[in-house]
Protein backbone atom coordinates (compact mmCIF):
# COMPACT_ATOMS: atom_id res chain seq x y z
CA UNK A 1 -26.76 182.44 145.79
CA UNK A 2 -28.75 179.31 147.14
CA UNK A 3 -29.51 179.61 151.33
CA UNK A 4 -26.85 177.35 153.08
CA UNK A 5 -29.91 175.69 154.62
CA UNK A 6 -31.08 175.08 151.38
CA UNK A 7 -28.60 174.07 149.95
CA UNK A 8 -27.61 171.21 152.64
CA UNK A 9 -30.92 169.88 152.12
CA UNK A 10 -30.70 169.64 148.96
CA UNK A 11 -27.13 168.03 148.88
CA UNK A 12 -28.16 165.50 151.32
CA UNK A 13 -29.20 161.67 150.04
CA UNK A 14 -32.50 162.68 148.74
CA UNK A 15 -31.34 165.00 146.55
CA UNK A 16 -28.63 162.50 145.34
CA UNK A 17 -30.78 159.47 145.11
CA UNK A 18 -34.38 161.15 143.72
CA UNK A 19 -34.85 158.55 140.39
CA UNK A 20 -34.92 161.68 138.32
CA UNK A 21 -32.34 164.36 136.57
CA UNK A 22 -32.93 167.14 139.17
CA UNK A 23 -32.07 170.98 138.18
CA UNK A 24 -32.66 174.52 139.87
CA UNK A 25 -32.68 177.21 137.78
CA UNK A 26 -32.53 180.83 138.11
CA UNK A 27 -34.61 183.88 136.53
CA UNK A 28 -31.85 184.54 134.21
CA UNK A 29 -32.04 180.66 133.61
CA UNK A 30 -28.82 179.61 134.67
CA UNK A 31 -28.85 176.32 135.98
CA UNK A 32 -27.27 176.58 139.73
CA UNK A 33 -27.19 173.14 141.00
CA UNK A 34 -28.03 169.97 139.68
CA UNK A 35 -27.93 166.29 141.22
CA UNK A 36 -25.56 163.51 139.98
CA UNK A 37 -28.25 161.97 137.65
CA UNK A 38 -28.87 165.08 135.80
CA UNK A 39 -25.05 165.50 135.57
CA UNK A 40 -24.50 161.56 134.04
CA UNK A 41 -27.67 162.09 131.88
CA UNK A 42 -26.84 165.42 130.41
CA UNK A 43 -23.06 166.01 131.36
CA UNK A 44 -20.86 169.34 132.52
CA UNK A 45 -23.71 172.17 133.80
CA UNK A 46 -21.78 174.52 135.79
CA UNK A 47 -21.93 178.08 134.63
CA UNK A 48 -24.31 177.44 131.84
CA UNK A 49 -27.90 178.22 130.75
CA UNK A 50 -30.58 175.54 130.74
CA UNK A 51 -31.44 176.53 127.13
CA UNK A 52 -27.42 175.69 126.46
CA UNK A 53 -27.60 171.95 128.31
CA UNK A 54 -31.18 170.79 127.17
CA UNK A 55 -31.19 172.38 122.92
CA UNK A 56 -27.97 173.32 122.30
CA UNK A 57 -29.22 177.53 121.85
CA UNK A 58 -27.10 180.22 122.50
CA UNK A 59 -30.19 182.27 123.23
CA UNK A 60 -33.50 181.22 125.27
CA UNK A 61 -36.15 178.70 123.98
CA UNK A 62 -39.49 180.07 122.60
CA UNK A 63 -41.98 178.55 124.78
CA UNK A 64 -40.30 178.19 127.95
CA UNK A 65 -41.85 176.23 130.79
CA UNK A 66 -39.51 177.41 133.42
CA UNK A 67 -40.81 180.81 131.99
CA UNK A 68 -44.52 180.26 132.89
CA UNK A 69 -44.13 178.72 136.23
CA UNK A 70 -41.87 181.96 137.02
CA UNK A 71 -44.66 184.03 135.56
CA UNK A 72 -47.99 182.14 137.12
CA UNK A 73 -46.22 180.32 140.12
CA UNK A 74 -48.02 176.90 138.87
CA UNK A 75 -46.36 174.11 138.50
CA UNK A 76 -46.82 172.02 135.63
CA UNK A 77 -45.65 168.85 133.43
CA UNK A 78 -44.26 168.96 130.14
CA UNK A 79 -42.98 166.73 127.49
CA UNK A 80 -39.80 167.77 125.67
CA UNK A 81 -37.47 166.44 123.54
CA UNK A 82 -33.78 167.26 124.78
CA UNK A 83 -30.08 166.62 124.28
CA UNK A 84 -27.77 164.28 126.35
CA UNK A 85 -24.48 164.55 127.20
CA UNK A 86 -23.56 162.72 123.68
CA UNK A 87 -25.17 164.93 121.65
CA UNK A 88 -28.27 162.31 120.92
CA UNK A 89 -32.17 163.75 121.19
CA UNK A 90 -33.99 162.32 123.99
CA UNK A 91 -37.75 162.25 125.42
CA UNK A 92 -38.66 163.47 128.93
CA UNK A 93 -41.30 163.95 130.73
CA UNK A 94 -40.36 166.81 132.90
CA UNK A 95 -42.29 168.07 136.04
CA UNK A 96 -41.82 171.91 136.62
CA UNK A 97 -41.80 173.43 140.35
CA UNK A 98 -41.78 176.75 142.01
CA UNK A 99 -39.41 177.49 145.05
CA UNK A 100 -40.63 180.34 146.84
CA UNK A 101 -39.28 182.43 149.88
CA UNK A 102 -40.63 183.12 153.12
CA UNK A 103 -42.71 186.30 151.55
CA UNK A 104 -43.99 184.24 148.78
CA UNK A 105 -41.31 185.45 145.89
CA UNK A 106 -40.45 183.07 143.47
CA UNK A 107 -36.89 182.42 143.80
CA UNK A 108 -36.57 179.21 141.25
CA UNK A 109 -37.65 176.65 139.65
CA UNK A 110 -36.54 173.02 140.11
CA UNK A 111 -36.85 170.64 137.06
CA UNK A 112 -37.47 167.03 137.60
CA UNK A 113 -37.07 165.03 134.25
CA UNK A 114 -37.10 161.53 133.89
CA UNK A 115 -36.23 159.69 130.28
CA UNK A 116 -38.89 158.19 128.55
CA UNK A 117 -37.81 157.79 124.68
CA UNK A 118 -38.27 153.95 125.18
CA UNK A 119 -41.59 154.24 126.65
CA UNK A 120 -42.67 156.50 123.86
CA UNK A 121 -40.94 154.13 120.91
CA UNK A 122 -43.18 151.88 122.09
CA UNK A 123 -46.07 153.80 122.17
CA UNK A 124 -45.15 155.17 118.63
CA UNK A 125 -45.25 151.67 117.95
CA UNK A 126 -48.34 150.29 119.28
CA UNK A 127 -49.81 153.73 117.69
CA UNK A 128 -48.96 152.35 114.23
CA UNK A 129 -50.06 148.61 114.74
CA UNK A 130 -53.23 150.49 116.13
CA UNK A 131 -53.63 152.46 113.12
CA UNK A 132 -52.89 150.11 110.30
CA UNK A 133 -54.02 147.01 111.67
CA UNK A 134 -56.04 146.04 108.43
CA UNK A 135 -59.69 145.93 110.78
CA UNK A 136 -61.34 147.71 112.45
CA UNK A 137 -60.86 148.71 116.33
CA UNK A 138 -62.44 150.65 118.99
CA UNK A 139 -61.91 151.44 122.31
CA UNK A 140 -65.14 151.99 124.57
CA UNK A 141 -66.95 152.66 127.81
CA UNK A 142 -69.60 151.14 129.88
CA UNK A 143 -72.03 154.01 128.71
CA UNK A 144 -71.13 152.31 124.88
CA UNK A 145 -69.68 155.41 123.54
CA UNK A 146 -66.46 155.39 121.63
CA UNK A 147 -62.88 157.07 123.19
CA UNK A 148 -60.77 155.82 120.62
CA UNK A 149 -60.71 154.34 117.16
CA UNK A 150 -58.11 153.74 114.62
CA UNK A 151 -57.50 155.18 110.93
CA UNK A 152 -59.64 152.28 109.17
CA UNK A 153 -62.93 152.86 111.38
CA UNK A 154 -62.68 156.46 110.95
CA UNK A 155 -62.53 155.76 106.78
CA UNK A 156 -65.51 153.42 107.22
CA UNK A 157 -67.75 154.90 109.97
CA UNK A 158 -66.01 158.39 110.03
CA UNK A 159 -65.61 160.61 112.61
CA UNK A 160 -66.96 158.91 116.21
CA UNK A 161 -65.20 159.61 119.42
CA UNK A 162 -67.99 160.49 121.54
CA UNK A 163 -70.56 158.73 120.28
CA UNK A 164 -72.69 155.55 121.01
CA UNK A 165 -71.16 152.54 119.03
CA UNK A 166 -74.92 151.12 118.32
CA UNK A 167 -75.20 154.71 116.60
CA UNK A 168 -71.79 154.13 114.73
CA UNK A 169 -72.32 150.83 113.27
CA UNK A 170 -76.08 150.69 113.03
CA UNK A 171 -77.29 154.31 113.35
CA UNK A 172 -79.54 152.39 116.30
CA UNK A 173 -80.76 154.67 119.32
CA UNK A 174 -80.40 151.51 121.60
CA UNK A 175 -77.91 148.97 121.91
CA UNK A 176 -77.50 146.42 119.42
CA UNK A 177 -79.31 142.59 120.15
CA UNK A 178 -76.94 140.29 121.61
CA UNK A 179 -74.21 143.11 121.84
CA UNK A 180 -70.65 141.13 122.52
CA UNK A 181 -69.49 144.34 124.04
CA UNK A 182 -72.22 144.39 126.54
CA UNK A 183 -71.36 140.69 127.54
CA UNK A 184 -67.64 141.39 127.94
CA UNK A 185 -68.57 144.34 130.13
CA UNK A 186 -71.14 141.54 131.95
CA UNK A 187 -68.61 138.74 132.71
CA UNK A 188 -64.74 140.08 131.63
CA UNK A 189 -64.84 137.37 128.75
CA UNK A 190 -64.02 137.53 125.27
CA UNK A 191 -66.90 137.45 123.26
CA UNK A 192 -67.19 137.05 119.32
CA UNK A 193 -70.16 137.71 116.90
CA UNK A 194 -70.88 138.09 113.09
CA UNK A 195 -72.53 141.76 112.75
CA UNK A 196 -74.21 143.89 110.14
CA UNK A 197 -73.82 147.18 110.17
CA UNK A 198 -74.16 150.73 107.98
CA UNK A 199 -70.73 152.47 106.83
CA UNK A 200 -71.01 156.49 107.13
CA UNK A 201 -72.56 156.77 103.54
CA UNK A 202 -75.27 154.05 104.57
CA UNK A 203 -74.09 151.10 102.99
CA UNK A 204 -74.14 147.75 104.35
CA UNK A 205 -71.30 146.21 106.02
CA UNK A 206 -70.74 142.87 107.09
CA UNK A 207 -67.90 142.14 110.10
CA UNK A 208 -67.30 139.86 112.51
CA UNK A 209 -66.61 141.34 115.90
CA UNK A 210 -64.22 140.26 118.63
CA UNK A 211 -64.54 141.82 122.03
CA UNK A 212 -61.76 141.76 124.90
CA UNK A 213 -61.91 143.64 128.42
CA UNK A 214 -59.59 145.82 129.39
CA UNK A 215 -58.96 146.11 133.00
CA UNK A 216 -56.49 146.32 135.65
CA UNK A 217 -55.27 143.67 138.33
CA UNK A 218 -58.25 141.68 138.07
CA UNK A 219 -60.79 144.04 138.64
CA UNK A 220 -63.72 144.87 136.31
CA UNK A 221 -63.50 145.56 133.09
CA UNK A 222 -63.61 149.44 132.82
CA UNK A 223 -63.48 149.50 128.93
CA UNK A 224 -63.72 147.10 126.20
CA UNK A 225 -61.60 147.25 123.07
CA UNK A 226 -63.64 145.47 119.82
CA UNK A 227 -61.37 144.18 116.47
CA UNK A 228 -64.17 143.97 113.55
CA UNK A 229 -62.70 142.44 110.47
CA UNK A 230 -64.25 143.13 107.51
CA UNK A 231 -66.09 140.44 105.71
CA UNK A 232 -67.98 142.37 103.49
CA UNK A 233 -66.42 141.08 99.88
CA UNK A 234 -66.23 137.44 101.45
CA UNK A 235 -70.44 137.80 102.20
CA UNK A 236 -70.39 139.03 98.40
CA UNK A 237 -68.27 136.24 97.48
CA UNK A 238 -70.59 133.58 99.22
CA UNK A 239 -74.23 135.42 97.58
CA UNK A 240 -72.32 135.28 94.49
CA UNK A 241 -71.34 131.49 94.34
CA UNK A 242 -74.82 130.20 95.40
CA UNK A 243 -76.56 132.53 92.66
CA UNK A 244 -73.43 130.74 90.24
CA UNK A 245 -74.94 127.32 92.08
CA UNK A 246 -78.65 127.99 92.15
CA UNK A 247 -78.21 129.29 87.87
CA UNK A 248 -76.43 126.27 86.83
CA UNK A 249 -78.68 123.94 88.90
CA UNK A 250 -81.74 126.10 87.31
CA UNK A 251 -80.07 124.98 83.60
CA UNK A 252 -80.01 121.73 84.90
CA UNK A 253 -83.73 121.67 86.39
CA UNK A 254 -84.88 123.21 82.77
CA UNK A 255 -83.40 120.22 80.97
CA UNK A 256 -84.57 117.64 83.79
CA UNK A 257 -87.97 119.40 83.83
CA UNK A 258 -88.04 119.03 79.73
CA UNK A 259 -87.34 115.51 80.17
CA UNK A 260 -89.78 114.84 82.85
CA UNK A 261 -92.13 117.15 81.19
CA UNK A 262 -92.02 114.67 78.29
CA UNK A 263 -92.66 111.72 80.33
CA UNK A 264 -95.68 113.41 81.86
CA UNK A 265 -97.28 114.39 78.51
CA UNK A 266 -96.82 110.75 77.38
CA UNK A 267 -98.83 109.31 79.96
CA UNK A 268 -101.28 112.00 79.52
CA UNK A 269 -101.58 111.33 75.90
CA UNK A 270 -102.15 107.49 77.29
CA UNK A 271 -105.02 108.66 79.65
CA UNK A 272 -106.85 110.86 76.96
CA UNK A 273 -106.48 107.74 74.23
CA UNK A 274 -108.20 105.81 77.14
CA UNK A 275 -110.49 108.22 78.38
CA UNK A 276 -112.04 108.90 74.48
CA UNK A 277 -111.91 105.04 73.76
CA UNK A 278 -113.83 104.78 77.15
CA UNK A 279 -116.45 107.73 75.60
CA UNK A 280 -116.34 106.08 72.56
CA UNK A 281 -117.87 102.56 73.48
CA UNK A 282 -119.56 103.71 76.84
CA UNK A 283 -117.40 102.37 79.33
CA UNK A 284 -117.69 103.17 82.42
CA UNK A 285 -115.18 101.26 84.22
CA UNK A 286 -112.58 102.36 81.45
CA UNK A 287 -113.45 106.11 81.63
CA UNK A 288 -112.72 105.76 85.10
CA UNK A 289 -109.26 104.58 84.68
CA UNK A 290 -108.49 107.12 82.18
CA UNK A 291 -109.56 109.94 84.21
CA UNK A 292 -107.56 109.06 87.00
CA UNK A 293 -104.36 108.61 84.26
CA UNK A 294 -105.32 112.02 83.62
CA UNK A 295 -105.40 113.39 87.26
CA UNK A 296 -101.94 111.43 88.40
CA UNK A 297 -100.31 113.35 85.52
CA UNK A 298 -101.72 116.73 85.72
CA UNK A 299 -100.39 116.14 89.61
CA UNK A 300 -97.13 114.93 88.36
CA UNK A 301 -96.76 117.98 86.07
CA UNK A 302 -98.08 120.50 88.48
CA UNK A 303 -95.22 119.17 91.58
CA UNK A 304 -92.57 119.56 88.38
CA UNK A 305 -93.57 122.80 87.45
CA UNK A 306 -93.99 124.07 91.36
CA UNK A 307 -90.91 122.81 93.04
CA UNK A 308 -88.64 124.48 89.62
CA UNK A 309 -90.45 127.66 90.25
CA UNK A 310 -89.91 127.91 94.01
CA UNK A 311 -86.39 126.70 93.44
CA UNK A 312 -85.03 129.44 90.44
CA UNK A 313 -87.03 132.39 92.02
CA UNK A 314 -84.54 131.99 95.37
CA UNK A 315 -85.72 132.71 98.87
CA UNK A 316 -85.04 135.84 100.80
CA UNK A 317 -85.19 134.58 104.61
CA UNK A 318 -87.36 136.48 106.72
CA UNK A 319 -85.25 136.33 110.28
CA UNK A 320 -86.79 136.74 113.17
CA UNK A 321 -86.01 135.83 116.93
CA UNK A 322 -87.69 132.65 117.49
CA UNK A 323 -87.79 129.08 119.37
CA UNK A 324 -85.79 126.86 117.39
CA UNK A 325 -87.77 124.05 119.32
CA UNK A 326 -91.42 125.71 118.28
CA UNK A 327 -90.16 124.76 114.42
CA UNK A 328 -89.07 121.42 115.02
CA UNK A 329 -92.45 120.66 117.11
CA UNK A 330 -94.59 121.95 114.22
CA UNK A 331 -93.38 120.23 111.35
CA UNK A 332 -93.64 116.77 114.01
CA UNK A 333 -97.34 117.42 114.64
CA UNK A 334 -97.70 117.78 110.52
CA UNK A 335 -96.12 114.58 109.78
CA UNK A 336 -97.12 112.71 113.02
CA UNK A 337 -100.29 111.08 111.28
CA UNK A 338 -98.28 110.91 108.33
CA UNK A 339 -95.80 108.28 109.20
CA UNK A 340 -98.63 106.20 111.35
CA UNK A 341 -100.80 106.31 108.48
CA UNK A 342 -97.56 103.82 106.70
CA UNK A 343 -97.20 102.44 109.52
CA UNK A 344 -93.62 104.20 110.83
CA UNK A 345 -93.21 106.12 114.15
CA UNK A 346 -92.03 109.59 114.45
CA UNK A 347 -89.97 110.76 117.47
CA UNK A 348 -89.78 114.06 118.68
CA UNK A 349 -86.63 114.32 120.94
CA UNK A 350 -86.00 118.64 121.72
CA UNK A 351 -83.42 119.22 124.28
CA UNK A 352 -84.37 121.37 127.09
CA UNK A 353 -82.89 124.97 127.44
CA UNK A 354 -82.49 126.18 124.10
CA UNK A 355 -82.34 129.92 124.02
CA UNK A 356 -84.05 132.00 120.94
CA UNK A 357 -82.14 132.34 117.82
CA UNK A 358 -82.07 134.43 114.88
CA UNK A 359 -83.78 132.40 112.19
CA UNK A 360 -86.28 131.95 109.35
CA UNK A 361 -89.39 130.56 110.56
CA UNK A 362 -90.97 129.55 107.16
CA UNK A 363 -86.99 128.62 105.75
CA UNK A 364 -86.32 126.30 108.59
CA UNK A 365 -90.19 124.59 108.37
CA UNK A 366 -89.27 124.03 104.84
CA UNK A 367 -86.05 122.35 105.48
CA UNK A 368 -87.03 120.09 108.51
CA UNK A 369 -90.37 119.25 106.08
CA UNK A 370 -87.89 117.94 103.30
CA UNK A 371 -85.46 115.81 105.81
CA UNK A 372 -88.62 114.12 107.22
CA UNK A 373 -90.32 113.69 104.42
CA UNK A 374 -87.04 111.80 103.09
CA UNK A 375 -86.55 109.73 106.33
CA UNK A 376 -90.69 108.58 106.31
CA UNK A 377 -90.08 107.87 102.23
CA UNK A 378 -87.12 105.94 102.91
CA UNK A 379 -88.22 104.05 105.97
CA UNK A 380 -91.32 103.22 102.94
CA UNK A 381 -88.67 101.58 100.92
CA UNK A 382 -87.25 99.40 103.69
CA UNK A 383 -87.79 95.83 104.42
CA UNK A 384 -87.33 96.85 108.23
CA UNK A 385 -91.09 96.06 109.52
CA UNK A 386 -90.28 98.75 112.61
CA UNK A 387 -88.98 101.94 111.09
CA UNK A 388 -88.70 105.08 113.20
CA UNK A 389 -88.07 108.39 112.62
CA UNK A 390 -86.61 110.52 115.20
CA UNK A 391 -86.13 114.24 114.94
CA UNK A 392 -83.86 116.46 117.80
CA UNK A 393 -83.04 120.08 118.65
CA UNK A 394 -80.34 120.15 119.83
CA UNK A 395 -77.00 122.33 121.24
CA UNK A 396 -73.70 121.49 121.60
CA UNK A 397 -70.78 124.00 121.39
CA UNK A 398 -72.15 126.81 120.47
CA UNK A 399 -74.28 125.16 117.33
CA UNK A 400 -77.86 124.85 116.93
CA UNK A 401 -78.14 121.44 115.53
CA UNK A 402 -81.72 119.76 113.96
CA UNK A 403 -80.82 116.28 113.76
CA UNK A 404 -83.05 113.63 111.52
CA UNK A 405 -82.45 109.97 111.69
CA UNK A 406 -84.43 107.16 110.50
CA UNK A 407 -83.30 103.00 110.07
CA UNK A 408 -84.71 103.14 107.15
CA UNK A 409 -83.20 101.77 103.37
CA UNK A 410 -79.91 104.09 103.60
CA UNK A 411 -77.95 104.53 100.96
CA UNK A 412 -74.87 103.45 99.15
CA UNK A 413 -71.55 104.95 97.52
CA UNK A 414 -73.34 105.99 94.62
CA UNK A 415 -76.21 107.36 95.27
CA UNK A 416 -74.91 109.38 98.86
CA UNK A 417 -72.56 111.36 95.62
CA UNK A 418 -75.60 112.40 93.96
CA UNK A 419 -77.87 113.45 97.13
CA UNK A 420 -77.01 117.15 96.41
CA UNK A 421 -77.85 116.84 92.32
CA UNK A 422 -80.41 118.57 90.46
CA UNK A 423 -83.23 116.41 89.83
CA UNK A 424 -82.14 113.21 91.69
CA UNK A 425 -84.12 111.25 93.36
CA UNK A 426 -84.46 107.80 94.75
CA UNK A 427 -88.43 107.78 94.82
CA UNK A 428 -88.84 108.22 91.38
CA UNK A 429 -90.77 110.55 88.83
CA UNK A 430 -94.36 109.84 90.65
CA UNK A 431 -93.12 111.25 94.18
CA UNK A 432 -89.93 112.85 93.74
CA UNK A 433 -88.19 115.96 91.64
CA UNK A 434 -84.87 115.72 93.30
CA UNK A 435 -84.91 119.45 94.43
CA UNK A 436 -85.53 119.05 97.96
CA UNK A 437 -82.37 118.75 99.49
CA UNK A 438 -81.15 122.04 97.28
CA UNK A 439 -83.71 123.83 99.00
CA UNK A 440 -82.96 122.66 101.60
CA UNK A 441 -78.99 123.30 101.32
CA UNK A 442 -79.59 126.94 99.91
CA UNK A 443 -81.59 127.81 103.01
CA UNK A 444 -79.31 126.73 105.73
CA UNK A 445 -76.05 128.11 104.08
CA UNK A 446 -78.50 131.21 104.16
CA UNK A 447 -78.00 130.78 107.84
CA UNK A 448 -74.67 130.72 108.14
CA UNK A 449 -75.01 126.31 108.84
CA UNK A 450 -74.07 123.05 106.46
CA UNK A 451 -75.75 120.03 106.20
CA UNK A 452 -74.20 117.11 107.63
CA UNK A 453 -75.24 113.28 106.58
CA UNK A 454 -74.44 109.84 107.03
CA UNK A 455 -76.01 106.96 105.51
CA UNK A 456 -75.57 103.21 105.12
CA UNK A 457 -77.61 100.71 102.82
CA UNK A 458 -79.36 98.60 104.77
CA UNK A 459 -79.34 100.83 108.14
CA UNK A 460 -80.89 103.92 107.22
CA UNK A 461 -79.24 107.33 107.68
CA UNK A 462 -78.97 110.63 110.05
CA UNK A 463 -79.41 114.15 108.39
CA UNK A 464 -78.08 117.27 110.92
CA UNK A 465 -78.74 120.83 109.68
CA UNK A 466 -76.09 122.57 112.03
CA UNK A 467 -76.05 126.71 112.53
CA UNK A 468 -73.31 128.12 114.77
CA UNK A 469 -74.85 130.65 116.70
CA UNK A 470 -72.35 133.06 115.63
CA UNK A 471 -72.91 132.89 112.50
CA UNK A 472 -76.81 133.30 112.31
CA UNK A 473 -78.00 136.22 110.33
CA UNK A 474 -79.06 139.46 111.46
CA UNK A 475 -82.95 140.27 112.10
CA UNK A 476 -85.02 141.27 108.63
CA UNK A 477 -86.02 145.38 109.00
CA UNK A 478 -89.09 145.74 109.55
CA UNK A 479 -91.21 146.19 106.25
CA UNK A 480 -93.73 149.03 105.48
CA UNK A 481 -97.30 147.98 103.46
CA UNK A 482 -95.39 148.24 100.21
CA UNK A 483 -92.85 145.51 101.41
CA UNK A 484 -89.97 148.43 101.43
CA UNK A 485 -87.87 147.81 104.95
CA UNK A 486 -88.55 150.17 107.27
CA UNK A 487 -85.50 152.19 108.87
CA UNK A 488 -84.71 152.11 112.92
């Protein structure tokens, strides 16, 4: 039997009041006192075997704890699943204790279990949302590697828990430019970013990443959990429709180009009539005017014939981390003597503070070139004697915004519907093919950005290319000498 000492200890308040289902049980594991919680959780004990109360055997469990802490004299934790006193399976978590004698025997064991089928339902649950949320999620350290993923990052990037997540997404041996994870570690903020990455076969994938701290009362963030959702079929979607755009606008161009092709050949029938007339009777004068027929058509044709080519062949940006302000200050100094030349002044208004961003150098030039040249042409066509042109860089919300505006001739209802139309153009067949602002479309939905305008007749009109930093493409791989990208 139990010591008397013992055993008043034991029956005083602690025992009683202990949060937990308390049981001492003997080598022959008989259960030989219990508290009252045990007795409300699992009902009548006297006389009978643990094995009895807790499964419902009429012979010892397989893998007993109370066994190995008899055996080793260690005490140890255990979850087990159990029967109450109706008859229902519960979880525990129950802690497992030697009681020892003055010579060091092991006498008993005392079993503290406390309930936790609640606790684990709702682990079992967050388990599942974890696992078949449709994206993908990771749980990692400060050193970047991964201690957790769920079933859909493990189908896409396979196996992972110990490794870097720059490895795992990009097969990088450093950590990723502008890594969101990094930041949330940096300042306990949520961070979001459009990503490309490499799937466990090498293919490209395309997410967008959403990083959160996780942390405790306040403190630093000690992990960081990232939700990727899979855009991969939407970035498919988007290549796909502006191929579908840039081949029907290419059908379009062919029949423009025909038709302007015609024109061209017209007058250059007109300037060789005038130029062999000229031969014909010695004429000087006249020889000289049909040569230059001649020249302003061959010109004519040649822009046709240049701007269709460089608009069906597409554009594969080259991105590369660079001063969005540098762009915006070259194409000023090009077109500085430009607009002074007609008489219009150009503005160049860059906001202070811009950081770096992931663009296309030559794409951008390109784009700010066609917006300006647009602004100076239309200021041209103006009866305002004191155009300006004013180009920004600017930032606002987490946009990188190029803004052109000019006062120049605007334009109305009509004509603001057909800005975005193959081969439309207000400066007619001598200056214009009408391609410029496709170009210039293509390139920045390349980027991620839209083109934003507003125009009136009369008052001239504002142009903003506008690229959510967010949404800015990846950096271009390096390429070898045969133009093949390089791997990191």
């Amino acid at each position: 039997m139990i010591g008397t000492d013992l055993k008043n200890w034991l029956h005083g308040e602690l025992f009683d009041r202990v949060p937990s289902n308390v049981a001492i049980i003997n080598r022959k594991y008989h259960i030989i006192d219990a508290n009252k919680n045990f007795a409300e959780e699992f009902g009548q004990w006297n006389g009978k075997y643990c094995y009895e109360v807790f499964k419902g055997r009429q012979s010892p469990c397989l893998s007993c704890k109370a066994d190995l802490t008899f055996a080793d004299g260690k005490g140890r934790v255990s979850e087990e699943r159990r029967l109450n006193r109706n008859g229902q399976h519960s979880y525990y978590v129950v802690h497992f204790e030697p009681v020892t004698n003055k010579a060091g025997d092991i006498l008993y064991v005392i079993e503290m279990s406390s309930d936790i089928t609640e606790t684990r339902l709702l682990q079992r649950e967050h388990d599942i949302i974890f696992d078949r949320v449709p994206c993908y999620v990771a749980v990692i350290d400060n050193d970047m590697n991964v201690l957790r993923n769920n079933e859909l990052f493990r189908k896409t990037f396979g196996e992972s828990i110990g490794r870097k997540c720059h490895d795992i997404y990009q097969h990088r041996n450093e950590p990723c430019e502008e890594c969101p994870a990094m930041q949330t570690f940096a300042d306990g903020q949520t961070h979001v970013a459009s990503k490309t990455g490499l799937d466990k076969d090498g293919q490209t994938v395309y997410y967008h990443v959403t990083t959160a701290p996780l942390s405790r009362e306040g403190r630093e963030p000690s992990h960081v959990i990232e939700m990727a959702l899979d855009i991969t079929e939407v970035k498919q979607l988007e290549k796909e429709v502006l191929e579908a755009e840039r081949l029907a606008a290419v059908g379009e161009t062919v029949a423009g180009l025909a038709h302007g092709i015609k024109n061209v050949l017209q007058g250059l029938e007109g300037g060789v009539y005038v130029l062999k007339t000229a031969m014909e009777n010695t004429d000087k004068e006249l020889m000289g005017q049909g040569w230059e027929m001649l020249e302003e058509n061959v010109d004519r044709i040649s822009t046709y014939v240049k701007d269709f080519l460089n608009f069906a062949k597409g554009h594969t940006p080259n991105v590369e981390r660079v001063d969005p302000v540098l762009i915006g200050k070259e194409v000023f100094e090009l077109y500085r003597d430009v607009a002074e030349r007609v008489g219009i002044k150009l503005i160049f208004e860059p906001q202070e503070g811009i950081e770096p961003a992931n663009l296309d150098h030559e794409g951008i030039h390109v784009c700010l070139s066609n917006l300006i040249s647009n602004a100076i042409d239309a200021c041209e066509m103006s009866d305002n004697p004191n155009c300006e042109v004013c180009l920004k860089v600017l930032e606002r919300n987490g946009s990188l915004i190029y803004e052109v505006k000019d006062d120049g001739c605007g334009m109305d209802y009509e004509v603001k519907k057909k800005v975005f139309t193959t081969f439309f153009s207000t400066k007619g067949t001598a200056k214009g093919t009408g391609l410029g602002l496709l170009v210039t479309r293509r390139i920045t939905q390349q980027h991620g950005g839209k083109v934003i305008f507003e125009s009136t007749e009369g008052e001239g009109s504002v142009f903003q290319l506008k690229f959510p930093r967010n949404r800015l493409p990846e950096l271009s791989k390096p390429k070898s000498d045969n133009g093949e990208s390089l791997e990191e």
